[in-house]
Protein backbone atom coordinates (compact mmCIF):
# COMPACT_ATOMS: atom_id res chain seq x y z
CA UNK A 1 140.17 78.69 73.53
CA UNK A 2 142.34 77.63 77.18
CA UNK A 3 140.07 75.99 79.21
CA UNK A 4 140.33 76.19 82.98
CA UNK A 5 141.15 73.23 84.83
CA UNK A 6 141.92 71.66 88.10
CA UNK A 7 144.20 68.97 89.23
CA UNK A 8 142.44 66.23 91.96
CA UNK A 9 144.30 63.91 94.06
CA UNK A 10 142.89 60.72 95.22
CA UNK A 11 143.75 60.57 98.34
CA UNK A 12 142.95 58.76 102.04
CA UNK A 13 143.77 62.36 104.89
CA UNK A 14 142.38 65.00 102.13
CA UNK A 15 143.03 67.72 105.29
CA UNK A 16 146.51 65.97 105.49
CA UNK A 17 147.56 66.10 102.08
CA UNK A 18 145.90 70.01 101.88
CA UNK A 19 148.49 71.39 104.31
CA UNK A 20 151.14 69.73 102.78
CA UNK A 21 150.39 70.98 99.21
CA UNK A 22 149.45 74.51 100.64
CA UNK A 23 152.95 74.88 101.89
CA UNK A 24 154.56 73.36 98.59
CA UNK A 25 153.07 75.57 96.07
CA UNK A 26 151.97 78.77 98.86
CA UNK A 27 148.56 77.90 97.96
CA UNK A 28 145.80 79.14 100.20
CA UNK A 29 142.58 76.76 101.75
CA UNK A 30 139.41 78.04 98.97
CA UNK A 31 136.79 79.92 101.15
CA UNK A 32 133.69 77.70 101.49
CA UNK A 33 130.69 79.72 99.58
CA UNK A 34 129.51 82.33 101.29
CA UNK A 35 126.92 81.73 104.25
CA UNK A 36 128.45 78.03 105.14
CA UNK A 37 131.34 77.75 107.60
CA UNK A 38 132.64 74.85 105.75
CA UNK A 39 132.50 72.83 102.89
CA UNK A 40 130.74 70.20 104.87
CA UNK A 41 128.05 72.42 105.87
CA UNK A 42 128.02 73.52 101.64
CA UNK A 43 127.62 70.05 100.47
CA UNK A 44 124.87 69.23 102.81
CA UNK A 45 123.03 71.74 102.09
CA UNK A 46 122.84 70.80 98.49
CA UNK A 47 122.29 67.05 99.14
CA UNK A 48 125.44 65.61 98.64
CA UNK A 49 125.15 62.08 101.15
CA UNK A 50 127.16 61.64 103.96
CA UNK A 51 128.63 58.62 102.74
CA UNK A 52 130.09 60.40 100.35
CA UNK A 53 131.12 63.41 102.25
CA UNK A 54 133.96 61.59 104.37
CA UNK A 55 135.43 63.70 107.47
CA UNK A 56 137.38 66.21 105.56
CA UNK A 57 136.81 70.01 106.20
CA UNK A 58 139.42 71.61 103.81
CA UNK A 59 139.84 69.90 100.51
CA UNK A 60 140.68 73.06 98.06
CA UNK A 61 143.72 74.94 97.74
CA UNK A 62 143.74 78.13 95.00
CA UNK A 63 146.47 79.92 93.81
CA UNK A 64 146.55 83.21 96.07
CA UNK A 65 147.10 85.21 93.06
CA UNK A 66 144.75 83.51 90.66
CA UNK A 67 147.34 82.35 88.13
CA UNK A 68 147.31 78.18 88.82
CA UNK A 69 144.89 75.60 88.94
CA UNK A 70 142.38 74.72 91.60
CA UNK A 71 143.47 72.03 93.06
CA UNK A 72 140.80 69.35 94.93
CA UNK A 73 141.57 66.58 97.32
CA UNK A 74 138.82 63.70 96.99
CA UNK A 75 139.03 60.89 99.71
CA UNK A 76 138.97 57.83 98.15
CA UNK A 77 138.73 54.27 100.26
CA UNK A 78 141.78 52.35 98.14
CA UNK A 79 145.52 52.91 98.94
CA UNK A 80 147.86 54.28 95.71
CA UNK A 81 149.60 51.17 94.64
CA UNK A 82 151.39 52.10 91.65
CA UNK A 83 153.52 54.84 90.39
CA UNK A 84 151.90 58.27 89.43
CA UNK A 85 151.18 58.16 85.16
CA UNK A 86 151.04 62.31 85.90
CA UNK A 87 153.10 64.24 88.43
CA UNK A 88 153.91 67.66 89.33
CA UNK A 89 156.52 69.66 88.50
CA UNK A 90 157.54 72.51 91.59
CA UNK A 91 160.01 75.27 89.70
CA UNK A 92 161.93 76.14 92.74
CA UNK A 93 165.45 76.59 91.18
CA UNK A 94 164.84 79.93 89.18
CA UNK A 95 165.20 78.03 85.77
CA UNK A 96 168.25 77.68 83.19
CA UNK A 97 169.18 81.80 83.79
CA UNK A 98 170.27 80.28 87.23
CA UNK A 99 173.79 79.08 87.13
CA UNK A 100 173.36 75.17 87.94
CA UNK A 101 175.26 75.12 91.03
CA UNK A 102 172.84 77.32 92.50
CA UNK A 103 169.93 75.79 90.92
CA UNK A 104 171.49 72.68 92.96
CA UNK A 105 171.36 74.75 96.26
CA UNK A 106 168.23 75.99 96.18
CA UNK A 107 166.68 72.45 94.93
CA UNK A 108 168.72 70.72 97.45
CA UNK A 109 166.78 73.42 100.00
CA UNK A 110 163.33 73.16 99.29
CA UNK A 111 163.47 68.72 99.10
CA UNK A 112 164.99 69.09 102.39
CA UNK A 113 162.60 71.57 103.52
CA UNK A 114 160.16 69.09 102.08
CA UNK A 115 161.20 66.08 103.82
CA UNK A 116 161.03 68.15 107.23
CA UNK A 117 156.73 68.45 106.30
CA UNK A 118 156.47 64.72 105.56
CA UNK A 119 157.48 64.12 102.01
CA UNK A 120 160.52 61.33 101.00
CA UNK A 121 163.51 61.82 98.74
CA UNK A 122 163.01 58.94 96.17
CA UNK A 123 165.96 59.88 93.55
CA UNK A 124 168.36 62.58 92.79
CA UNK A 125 168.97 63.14 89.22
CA UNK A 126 172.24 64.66 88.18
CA UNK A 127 174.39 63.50 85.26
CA UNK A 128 177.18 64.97 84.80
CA UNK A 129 177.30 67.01 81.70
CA UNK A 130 173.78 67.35 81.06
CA UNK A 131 172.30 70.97 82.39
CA UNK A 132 169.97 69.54 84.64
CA UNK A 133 169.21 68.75 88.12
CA UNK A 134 166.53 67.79 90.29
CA UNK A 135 165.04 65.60 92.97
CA UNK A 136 161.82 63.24 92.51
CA UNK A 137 159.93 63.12 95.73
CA UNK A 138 156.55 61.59 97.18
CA UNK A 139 153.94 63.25 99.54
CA UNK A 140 153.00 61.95 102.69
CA UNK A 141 149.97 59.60 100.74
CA UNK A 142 153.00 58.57 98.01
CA UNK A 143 151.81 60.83 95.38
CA UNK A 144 155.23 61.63 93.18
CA UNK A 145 156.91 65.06 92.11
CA UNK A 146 159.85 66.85 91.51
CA UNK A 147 161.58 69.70 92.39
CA UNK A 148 163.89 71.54 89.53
């Protein structure tokens, strides 16, 4: 049997790194539970300490239509200093049905769309020949993905 699962980012601006993933996959803030105005206001009320709470208000994004993964943002005190050993992968192309020129277009679109919300182009990769293109990126916090 599938389990469900969620993906959580380390991260230092958890409301910083929320927006940015919101708009990247057109995931949606999670609703705190009901009767709390926030999560803050949740996790107080069942103990968690305020050292551990940090300043964020919005650390969960869902998948609006309940297909993808939670995803949680947990502030963390240390900086990322090495390279991811997991990563997303955004689909933004269409797939291999999608002639590759305009798989190229439309990945070319959304890292510069990307870049314009505070990510960075770290490598293009396109060999000729080969039926595949896309661009590895970072988020603002340095956290890698791609776009194919």
């Amino acid at each position: 049997m599938a389990r469900k699962f969620q993906v959580t980012f380390d991260c230092a601006d958890p409301d910083r790194l929320t927006s940015f993933w919101a708009d990247a996959l057109g995931y949606k803030l999670m609703d705190p539970p009901a009767g709390f105005g926030d999560w803050l206001a949740y996790w107080r009320s069942i103990g968690v300490p305020e050292e551990e709470l940090g300043g964020a208000t919005a650390v969960h994004l869902v998948d609006p239509d309940g297909v993808g993964p939670r995803i949680f943002f947990q502030e963390v005190p240390e900086a990322k200093v090495v390279k991811n050993r997991v990563h997303l992968d955004l689909d933004v192309s269409g797939g291999r049905g999608v002639p590759l020129a305009t798989r190229k277009e439309l990945v070319d679109a959304e890292a510069e769309r990307l870049t314009g919300t505070g990510a960075t182009t770290l490598r293009v990769l396109d060999t000729a020949g080969v039926d595949h293109y896309a661009v590895v990126m970072q988020d603002p916090e340095g956290n890698e993905f791609c776009l194919s």
